[in-house]
Protein backbone atom coordinates (compact mmCIF):
# COMPACT_ATOMS: atom_id res chain seq x y z
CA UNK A 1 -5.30 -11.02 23.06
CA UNK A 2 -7.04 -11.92 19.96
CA UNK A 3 -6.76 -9.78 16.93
CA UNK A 4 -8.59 -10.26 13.61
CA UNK A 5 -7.44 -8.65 10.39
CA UNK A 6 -10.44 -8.00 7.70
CA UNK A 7 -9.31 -6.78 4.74
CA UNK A 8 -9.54 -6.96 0.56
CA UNK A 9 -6.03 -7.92 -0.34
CA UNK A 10 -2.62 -9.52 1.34
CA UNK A 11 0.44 -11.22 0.55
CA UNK A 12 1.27 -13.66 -0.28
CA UNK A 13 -2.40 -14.51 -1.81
CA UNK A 14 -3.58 -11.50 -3.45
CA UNK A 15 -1.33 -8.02 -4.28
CA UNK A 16 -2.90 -4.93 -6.14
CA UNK A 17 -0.71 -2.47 -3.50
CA UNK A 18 1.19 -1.51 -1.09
CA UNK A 19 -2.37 -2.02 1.55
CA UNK A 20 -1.26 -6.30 0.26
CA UNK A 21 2.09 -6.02 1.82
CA UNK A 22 1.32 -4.59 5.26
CA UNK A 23 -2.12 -6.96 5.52
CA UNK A 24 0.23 -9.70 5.08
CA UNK A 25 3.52 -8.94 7.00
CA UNK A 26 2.39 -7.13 10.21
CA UNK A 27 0.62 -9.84 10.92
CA UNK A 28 3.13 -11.81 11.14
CA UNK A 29 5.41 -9.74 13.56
CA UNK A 30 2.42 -9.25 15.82
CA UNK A 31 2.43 -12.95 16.37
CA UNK A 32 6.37 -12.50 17.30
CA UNK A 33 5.02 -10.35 20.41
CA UNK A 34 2.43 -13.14 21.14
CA UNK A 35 -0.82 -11.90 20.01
CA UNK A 36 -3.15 -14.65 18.50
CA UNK A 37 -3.57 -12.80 14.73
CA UNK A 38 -6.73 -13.78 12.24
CA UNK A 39 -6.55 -12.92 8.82
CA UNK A 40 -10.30 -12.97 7.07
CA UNK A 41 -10.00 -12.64 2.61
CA UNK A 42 -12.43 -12.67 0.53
CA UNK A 43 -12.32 -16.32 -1.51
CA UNK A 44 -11.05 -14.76 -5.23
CA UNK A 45 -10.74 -16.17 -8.32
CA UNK A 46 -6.75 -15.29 -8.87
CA UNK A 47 -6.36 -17.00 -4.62
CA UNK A 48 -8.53 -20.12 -5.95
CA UNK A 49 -6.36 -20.44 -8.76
CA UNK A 50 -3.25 -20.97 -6.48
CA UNK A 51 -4.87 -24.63 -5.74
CA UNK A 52 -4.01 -23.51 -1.80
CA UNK A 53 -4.63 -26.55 0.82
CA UNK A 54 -7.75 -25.72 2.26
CA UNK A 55 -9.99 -27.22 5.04
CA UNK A 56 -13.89 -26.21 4.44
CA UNK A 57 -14.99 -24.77 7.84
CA UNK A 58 -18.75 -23.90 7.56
CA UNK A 59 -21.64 -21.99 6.13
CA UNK A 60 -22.73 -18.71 6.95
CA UNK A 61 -26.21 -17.59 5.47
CA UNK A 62 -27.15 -13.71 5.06
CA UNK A 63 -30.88 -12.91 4.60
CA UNK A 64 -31.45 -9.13 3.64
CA UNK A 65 -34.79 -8.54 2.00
CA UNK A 66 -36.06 -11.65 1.85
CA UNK A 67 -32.62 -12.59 -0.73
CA UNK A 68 -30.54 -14.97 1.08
CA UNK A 69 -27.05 -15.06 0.07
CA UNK A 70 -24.80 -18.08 0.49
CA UNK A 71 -20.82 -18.08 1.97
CA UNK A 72 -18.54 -21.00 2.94
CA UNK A 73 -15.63 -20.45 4.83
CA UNK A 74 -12.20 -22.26 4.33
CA UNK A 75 -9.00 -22.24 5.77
CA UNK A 76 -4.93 -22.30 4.26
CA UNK A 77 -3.61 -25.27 6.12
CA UNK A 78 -0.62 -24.40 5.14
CA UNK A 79 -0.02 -21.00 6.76
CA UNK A 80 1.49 -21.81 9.89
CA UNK A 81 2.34 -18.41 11.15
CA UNK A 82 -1.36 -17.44 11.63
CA UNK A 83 -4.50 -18.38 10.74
CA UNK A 84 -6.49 -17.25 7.13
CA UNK A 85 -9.58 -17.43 5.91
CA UNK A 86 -11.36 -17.08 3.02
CA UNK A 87 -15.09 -16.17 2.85
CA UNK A 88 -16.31 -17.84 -0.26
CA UNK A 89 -18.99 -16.44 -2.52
CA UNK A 90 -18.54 -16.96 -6.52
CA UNK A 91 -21.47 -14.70 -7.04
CA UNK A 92 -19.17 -11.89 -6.06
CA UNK A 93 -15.41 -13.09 -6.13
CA UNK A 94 -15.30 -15.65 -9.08
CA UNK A 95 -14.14 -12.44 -11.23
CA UNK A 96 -10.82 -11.70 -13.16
CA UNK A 97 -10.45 -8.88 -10.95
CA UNK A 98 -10.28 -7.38 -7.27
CA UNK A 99 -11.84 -4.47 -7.75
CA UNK A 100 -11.96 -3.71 -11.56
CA UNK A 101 -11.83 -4.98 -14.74
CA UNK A 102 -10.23 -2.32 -17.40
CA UNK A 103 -9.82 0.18 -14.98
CA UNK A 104 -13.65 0.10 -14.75
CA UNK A 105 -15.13 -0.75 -10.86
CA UNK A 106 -17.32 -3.52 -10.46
CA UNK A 107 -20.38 -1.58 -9.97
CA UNK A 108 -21.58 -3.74 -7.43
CA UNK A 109 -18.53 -3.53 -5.30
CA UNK A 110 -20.52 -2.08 -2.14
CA UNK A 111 -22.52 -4.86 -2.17
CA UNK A 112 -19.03 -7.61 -2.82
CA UNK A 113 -17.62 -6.04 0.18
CA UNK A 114 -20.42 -4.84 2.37
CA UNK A 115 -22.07 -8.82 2.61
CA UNK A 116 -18.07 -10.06 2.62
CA UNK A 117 -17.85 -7.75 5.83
CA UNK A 118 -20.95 -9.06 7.47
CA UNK A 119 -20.30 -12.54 6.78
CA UNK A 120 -16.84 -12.07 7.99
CA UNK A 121 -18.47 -10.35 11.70
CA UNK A 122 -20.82 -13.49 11.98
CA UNK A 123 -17.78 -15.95 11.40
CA UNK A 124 -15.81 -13.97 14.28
CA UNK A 125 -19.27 -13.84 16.51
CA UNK A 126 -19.37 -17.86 16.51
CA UNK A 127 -15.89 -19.15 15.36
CA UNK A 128 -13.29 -16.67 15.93
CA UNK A 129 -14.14 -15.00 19.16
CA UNK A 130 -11.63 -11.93 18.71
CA UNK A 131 -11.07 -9.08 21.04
CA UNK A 132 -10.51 -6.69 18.84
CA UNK A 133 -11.56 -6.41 14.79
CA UNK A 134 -8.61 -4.55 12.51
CA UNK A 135 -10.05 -3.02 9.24
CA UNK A 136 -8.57 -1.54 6.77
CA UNK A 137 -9.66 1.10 4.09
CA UNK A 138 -13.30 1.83 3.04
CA UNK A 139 -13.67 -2.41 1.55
CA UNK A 140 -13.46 -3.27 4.81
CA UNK A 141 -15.82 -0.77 6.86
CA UNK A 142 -18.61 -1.84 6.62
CA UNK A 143 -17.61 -4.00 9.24
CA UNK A 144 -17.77 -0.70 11.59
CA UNK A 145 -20.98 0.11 10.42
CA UNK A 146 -22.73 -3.20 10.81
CA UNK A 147 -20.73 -4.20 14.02
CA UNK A 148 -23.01 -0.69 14.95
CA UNK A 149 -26.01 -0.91 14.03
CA UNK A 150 -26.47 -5.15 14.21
CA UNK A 151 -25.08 -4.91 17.98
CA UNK A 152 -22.11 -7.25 17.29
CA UNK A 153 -20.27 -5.22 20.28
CA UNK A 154 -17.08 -5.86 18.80
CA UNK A 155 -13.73 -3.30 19.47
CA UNK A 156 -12.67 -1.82 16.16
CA UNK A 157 -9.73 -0.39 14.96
CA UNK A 158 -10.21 1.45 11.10
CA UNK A 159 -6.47 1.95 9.54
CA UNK A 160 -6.78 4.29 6.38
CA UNK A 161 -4.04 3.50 4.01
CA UNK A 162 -5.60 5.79 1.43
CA UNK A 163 -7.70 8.59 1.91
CA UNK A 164 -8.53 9.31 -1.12
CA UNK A 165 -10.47 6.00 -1.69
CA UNK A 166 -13.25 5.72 0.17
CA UNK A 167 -15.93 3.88 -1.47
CA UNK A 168 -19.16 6.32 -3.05
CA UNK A 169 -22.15 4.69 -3.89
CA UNK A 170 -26.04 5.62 -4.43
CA UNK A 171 -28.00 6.21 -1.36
CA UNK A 172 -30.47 3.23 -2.73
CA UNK A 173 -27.65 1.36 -1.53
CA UNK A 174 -28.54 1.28 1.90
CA UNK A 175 -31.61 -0.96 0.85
CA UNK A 176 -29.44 -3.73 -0.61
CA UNK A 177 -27.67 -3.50 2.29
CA UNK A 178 -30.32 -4.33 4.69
CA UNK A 179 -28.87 -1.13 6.29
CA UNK A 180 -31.73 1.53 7.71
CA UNK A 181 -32.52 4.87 5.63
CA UNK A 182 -31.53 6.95 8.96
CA UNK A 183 -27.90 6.43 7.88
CA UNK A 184 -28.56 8.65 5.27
CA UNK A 185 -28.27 11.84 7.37
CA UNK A 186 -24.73 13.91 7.13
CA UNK A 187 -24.27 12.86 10.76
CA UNK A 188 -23.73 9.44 9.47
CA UNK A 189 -23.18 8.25 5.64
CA UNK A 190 -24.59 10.61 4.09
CA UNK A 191 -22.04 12.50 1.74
CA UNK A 192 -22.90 15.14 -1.65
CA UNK A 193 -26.42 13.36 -2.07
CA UNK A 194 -24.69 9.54 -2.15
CA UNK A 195 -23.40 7.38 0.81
CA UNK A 196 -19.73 7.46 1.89
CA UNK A 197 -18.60 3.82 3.44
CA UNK A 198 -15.21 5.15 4.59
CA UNK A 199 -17.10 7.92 6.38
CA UNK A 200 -19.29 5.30 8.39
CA UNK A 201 -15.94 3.42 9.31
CA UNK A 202 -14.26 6.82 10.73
CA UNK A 203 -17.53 7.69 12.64
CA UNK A 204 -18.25 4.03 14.25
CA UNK A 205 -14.44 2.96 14.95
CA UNK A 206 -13.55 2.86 18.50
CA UNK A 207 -9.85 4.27 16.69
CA UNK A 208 -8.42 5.01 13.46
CA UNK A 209 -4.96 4.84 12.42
CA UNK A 210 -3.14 6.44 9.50
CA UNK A 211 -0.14 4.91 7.86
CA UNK A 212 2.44 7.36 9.08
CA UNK A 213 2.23 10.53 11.44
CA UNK A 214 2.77 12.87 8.64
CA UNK A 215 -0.08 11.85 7.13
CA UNK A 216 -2.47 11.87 10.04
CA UNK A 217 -2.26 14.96 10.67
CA UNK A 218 -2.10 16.25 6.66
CA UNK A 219 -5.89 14.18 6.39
CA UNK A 220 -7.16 16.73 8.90
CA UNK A 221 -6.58 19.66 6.61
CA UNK A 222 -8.54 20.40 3.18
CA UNK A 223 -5.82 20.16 0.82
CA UNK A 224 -5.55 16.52 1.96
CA UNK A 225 -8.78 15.49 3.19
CA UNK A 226 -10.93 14.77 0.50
CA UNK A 227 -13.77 15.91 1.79
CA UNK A 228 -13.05 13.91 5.26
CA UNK A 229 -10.79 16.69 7.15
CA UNK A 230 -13.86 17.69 9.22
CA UNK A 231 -15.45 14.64 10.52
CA UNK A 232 -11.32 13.47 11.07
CA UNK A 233 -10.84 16.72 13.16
CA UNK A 234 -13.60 16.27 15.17
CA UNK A 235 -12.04 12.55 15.58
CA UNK A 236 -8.70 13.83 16.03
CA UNK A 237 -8.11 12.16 19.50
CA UNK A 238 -8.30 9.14 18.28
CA UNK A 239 -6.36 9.24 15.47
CA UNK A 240 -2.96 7.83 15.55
CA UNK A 241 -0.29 7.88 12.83
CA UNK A 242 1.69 4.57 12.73
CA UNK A 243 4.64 4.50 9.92
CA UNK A 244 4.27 0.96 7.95
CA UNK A 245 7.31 -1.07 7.88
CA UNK A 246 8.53 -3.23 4.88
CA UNK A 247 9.62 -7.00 5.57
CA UNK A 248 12.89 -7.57 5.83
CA UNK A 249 13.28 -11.17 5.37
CA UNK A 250 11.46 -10.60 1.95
CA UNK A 251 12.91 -7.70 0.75
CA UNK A 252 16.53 -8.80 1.52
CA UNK A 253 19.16 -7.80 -0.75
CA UNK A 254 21.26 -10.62 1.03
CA UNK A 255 18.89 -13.50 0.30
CA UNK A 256 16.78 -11.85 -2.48
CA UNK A 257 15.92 -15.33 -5.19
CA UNK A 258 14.85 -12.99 -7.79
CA UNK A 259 18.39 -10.90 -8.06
CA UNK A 260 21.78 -12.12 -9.90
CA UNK A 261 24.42 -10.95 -7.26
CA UNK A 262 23.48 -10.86 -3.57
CA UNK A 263 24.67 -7.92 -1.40
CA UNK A 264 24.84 -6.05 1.59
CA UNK A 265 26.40 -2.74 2.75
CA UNK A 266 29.32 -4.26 2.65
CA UNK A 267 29.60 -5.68 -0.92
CA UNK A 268 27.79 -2.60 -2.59
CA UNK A 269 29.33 -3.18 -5.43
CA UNK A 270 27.72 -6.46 -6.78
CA UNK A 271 24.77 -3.85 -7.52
CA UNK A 272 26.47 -3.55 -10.55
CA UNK A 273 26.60 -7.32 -12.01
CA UNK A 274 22.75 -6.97 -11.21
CA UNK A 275 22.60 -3.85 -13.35
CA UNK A 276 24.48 -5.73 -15.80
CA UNK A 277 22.17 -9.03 -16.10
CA UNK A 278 18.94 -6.58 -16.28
CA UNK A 279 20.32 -4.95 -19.23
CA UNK A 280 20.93 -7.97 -21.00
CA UNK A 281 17.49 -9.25 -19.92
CA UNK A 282 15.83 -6.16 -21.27
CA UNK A 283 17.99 -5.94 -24.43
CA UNK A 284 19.39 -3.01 -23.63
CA UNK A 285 22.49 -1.17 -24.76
CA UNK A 286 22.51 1.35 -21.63
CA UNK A 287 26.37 1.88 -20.96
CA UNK A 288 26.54 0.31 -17.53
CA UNK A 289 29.02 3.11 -15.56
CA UNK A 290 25.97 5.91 -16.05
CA UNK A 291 23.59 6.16 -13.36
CA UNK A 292 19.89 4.28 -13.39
CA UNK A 293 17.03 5.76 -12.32
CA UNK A 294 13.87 3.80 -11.90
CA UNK A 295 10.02 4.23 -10.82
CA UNK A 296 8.09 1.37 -9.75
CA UNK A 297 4.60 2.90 -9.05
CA UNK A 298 1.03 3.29 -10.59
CA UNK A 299 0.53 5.62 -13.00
CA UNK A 300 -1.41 8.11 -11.33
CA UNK A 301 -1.88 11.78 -10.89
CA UNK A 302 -0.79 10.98 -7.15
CA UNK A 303 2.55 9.38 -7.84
CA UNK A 304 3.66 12.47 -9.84
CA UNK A 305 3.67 11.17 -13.22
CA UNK A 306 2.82 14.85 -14.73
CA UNK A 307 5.91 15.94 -13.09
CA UNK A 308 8.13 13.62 -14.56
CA UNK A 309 6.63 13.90 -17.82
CA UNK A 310 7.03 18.11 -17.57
CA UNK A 311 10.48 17.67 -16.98
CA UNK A 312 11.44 14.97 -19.50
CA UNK A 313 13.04 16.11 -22.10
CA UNK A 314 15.14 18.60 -19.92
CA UNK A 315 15.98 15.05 -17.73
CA UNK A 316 17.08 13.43 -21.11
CA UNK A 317 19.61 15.79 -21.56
CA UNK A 318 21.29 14.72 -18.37
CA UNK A 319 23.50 11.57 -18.23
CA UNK A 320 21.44 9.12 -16.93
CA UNK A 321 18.80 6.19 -17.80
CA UNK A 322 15.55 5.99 -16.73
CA UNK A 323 13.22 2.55 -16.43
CA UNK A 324 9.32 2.80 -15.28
CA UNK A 325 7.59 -0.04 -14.08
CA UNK A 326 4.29 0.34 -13.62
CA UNK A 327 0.09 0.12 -15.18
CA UNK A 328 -2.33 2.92 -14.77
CA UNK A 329 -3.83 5.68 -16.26
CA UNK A 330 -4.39 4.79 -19.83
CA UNK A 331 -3.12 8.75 -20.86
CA UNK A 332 -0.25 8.67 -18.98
CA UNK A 333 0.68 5.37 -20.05
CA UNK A 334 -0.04 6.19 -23.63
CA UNK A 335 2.29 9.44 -23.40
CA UNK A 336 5.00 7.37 -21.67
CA UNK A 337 4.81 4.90 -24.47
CA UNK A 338 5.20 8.04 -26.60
CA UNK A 339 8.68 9.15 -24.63
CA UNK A 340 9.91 5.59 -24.86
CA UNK A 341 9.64 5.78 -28.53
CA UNK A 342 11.23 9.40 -28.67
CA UNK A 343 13.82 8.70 -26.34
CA UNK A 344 14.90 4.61 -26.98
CA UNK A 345 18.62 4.70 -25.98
CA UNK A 346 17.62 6.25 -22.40
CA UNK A 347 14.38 5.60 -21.45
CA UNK A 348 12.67 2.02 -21.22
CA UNK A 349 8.61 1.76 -20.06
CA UNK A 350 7.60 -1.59 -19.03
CA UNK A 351 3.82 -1.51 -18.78
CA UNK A 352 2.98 -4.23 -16.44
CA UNK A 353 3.21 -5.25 -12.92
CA UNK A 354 6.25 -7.89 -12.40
CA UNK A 355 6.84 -8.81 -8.81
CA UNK A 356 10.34 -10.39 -10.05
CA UNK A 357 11.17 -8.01 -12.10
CA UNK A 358 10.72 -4.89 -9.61
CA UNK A 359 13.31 -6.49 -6.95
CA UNK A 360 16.15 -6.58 -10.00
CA UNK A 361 15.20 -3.19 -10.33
CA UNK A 362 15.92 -2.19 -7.37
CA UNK A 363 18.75 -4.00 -7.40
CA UNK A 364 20.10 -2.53 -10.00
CA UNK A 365 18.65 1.07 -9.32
CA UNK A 366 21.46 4.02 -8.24
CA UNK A 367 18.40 6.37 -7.50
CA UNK A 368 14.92 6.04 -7.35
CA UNK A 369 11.82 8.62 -7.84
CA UNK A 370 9.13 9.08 -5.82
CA UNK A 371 7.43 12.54 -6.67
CA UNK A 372 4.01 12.25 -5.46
CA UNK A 373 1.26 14.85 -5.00
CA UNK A 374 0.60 12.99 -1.91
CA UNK A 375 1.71 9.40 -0.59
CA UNK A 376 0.05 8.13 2.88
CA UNK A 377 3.10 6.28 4.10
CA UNK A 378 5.08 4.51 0.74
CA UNK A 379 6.85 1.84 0.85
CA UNK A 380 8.91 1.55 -2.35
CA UNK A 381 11.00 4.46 -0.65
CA UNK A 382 12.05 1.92 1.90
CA UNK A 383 12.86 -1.09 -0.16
CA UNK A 384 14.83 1.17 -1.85
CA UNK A 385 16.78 2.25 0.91
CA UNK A 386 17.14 -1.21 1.38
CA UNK A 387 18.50 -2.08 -1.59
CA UNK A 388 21.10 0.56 -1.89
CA UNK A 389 19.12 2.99 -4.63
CA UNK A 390 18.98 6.43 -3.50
CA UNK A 391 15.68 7.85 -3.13
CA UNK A 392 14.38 11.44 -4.58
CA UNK A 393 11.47 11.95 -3.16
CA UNK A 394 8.63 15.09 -2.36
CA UNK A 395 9.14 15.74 1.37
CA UNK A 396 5.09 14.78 2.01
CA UNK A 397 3.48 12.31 4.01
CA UNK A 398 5.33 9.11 4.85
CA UNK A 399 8.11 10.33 2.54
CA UNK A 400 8.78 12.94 4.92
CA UNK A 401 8.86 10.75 7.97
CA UNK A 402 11.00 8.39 6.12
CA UNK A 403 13.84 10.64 3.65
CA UNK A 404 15.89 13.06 4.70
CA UNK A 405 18.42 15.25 2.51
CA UNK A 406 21.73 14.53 2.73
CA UNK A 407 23.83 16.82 4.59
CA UNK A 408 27.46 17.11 4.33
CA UNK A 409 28.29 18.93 6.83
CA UNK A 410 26.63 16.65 9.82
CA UNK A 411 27.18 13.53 7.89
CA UNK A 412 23.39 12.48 7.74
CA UNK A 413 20.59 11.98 5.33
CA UNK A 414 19.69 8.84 3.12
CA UNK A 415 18.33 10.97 0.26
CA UNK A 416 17.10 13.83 -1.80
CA UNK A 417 13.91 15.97 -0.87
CA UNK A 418 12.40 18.77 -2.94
CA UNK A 419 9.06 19.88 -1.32
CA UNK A 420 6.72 22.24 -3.57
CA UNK A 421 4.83 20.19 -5.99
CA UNK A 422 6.89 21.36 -9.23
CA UNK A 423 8.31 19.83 -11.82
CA UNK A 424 11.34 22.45 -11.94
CA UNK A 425 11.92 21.82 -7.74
CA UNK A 426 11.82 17.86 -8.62
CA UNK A 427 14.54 18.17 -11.58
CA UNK A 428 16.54 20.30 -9.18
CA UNK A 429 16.81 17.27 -6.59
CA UNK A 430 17.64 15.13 -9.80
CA UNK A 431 20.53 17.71 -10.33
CA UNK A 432 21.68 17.25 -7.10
CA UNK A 433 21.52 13.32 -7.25
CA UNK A 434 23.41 13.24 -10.48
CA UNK A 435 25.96 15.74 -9.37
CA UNK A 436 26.30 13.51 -6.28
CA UNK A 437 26.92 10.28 -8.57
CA UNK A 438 30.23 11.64 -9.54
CA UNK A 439 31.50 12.17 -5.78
CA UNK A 440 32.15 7.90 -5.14
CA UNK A 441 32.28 8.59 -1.58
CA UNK A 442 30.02 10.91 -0.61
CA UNK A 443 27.59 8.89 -2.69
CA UNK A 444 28.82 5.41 -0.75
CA UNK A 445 28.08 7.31 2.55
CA UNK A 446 24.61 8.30 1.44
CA UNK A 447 23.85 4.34 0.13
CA UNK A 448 25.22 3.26 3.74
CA UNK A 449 23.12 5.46 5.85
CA UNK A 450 20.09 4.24 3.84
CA UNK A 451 20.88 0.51 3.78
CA UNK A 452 21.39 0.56 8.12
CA UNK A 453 18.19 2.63 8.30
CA UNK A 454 15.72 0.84 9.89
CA UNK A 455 12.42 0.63 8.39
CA UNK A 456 11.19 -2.78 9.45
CA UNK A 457 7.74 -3.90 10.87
CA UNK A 458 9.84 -4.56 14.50
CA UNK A 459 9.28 -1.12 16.01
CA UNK A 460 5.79 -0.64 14.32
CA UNK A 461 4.16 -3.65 15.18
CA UNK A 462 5.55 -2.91 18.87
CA UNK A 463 2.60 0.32 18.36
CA UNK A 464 -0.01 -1.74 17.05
CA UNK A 465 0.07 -3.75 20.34
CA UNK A 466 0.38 -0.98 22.48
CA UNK A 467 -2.91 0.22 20.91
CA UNK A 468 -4.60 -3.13 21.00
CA UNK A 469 -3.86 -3.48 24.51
CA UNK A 470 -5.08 0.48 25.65
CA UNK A 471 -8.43 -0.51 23.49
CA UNK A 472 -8.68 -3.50 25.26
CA UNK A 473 -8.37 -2.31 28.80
CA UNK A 474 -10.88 0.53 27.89
């Protein structure tokens, strides 16, 4: 069973989410259950920079319009585990960014990703051979679309990690594309007078997946389906929700390289000598027995941020310290910024993303906040739980199917859950984690349900090929 993986971003080469981290590690525990996984990346400037050892593999040559555009293909040598390749093109990927520069989209990004996509099909057609093609988000489905209406015949299987991206670009698009004008109908692309990519990847995938079951079946209503919930309802039968795991040899709080103490359920208190070194790193004179809270996130309306920033100075008024990690929205940033100033001897905002950095906050975290409007799946939840920092989280999406509120009396949960998106709800759950702080063991039973929960890619990837093999046999 041959499986290839398309996509715009994956670990360990190229990271601007949490779509990098499951591109790059389910791949890897497919091959564990013996199916032959491809990996397909575009050739970026930040991967070229890595000076990776590469072997050139050919040329592929796309003529649309009479304009003939030129890829090479390489592959890493060095990745052992499975095979990736780059599709080369400096025209298009010899950029500072991925996507953006200055939070501003490369305006040509349909046409980046649309001729990456039908490079990459041609590559599989004569090299690769694969039984099944494995997209993900609207970058990569074009590949749906021209696997359609170029006849490549290929299986398909469209994962969504975020519906709220989908890629929404001028109808005169479809000319660049070599793609026909027909497509422009609201039975196919067409979507408020422009063309929707992520639309023509739901309609032409032989299945879709969703990055948790809460979330497959909140894209089918309108409060969560972005326009989409129709055309996903009528595809509802072949939607399937599968929770993303986290890897657990990388995020290890036994092995972890970046941390100062290593740990396990065990030796929960080294947490503490990590909590100590980041406050020296940082410069900070936090007093080391009061509970840390942390966010690592983007600073978006979806992650919450205007809740946080309601509640702030009620939150400062609690005993507690509070680090962000995290780039984003310029206004939120520039208000955080503001609160950091206000509010020195609690709160610290570190404006950048630090791969490093976020594991010794973890490490070092008691609790950690996840208040989003809506979250597909998350995964910072679970490397929390992982590292012993209790999550307080909105009860929505992949939260919900991940974080459940501790209850006393039946000796279970590994967090705290508020569920109406409110700021006064959220500080209420913050109430009840810093009441819980005080209570040593009922706080040590909550860390040790969360560190033995089981959130790994073993179970998942188990899903994945059970679907493969169902599509397959179809």
């Amino acid at each position: 069973m041959k499986i290839t993986f398309v996509v715009s971003e994956a670990v360990p080469y190229i990271k601007t989410g949490g779509l990098a981290d499951v591109a790059g590690s389910l791949p890897k525990y497919l091959k564990r259950l013996g199916v032959d996984v491809t990996l397909i990346l575009p050739f970026y400037k930040a991967i070229k920079e890595k000076n990776l050892n590469l072997e050139y593999i050919n040329n592929i040559n796309i003529n649309i319009n009479d304009k003939i555009y030129d890829f090479k293909v390489y592959i890493d040598k060095e990745n052992f585990i499975f095979d990736t390749y780059f599709i080369e093109n400096d025209q298009f990927f010899l950029r500072d960014g991925i996507y953006n520069e200055n939070n501003i989209d490369y305006k040509d990004n349909y046409l980046r990703f649309g001729l990456f996509s039908l490079a990459s099909l041609k590559f599989i057609k004569d090299y690769v051979k694969s039984d099944i093609i494995h997209t993900h988000d609207w970058q990569a489905s074009f590949i749906q679309i021209y696997n359609k209406i170029f006849n490549f015949n290929f299986k398909t299987i469209l994962t969504i990690h975020n519906l709220a991206y989908q890629g929404i670009f001028e109808k005169e698009s479809l000319f660049e594309l070599g793609l026909p004008e027909n497509l422009f109908s609201i039975d196919f692309l067409e979507f408020y007078g422009k063309i929707n990519i992520l639309k023509g990847g739901i309609l032409f995938s032989d299945l879709i997946t969703t990055v948790s079951p809460t979330y497959s079946k909140e894209i089918q209503k309108e409060e969560f389906g972005f326009g989409l919930d129709g055309i996903l309802r009528l595809k509802r039968d072949k939607i399937f929700g599968i929770l993303n795991g986290i890897d657990y040899e990388f995020w290890n709080p036994e092995t972890d390289k970046y941390i100062y103490a290593n740990y396990n359920s065990l030796s929960i208190e080294n947490k503490k000598i990590n909590k100590l070194n980041l406050y020296k790193n940082l410069n900070l004179n936090f007093n080391i027995d009061l509970p840390l809270y942390t966010m690592i996130t983007r600073i978006t309306d979806q992650k919450g941020v205007d809740l946080l920033i309601n509640i702030f100075d009620d939150l400062m008024k609690l005993d507690l310290y509070l680090i962000i990690l995290g780039v984003g929205d310029k206004e939120y940033e520039k208000k955080l910024f503001e609160l950091s100033s206000l509010y020195k001897d609690k709160f610290l905002f570190l404006n950048k993303f630090d791969e490093p950095l976020s594991h010794l906050l973890y490490a070092s975290s008691d609790f950690f906040l996840m208040p989003s409007k809506f979250e597909p799946c998350g995964l910072s939840q679970m490397i929390s739980l992982r590292y012993g920092a209790v999550p307080i989280v909105r009860g929505i999406g992949g939260l919900k199917d991940t974080i459940i509120e501790f209850n006393e009396r039946v000796n279970c949960g590994n967090g705290f859950v508020f569920y109406e998106y409110d700021e006064y709800e959220f500080l209420n759950a913050i109430k009840r984690a810093q009441k819980t702080y005080n209570q040593k063991d009922k706080l040590l039973k909550i860390i040790k349900i969360g560190m033995n929960s089981d959130y790994s890619w073993e179970s998942s990837s188990l899903e994945y090929k059970n679907l493969y093999e169902n599509l397959i046999l179809k």
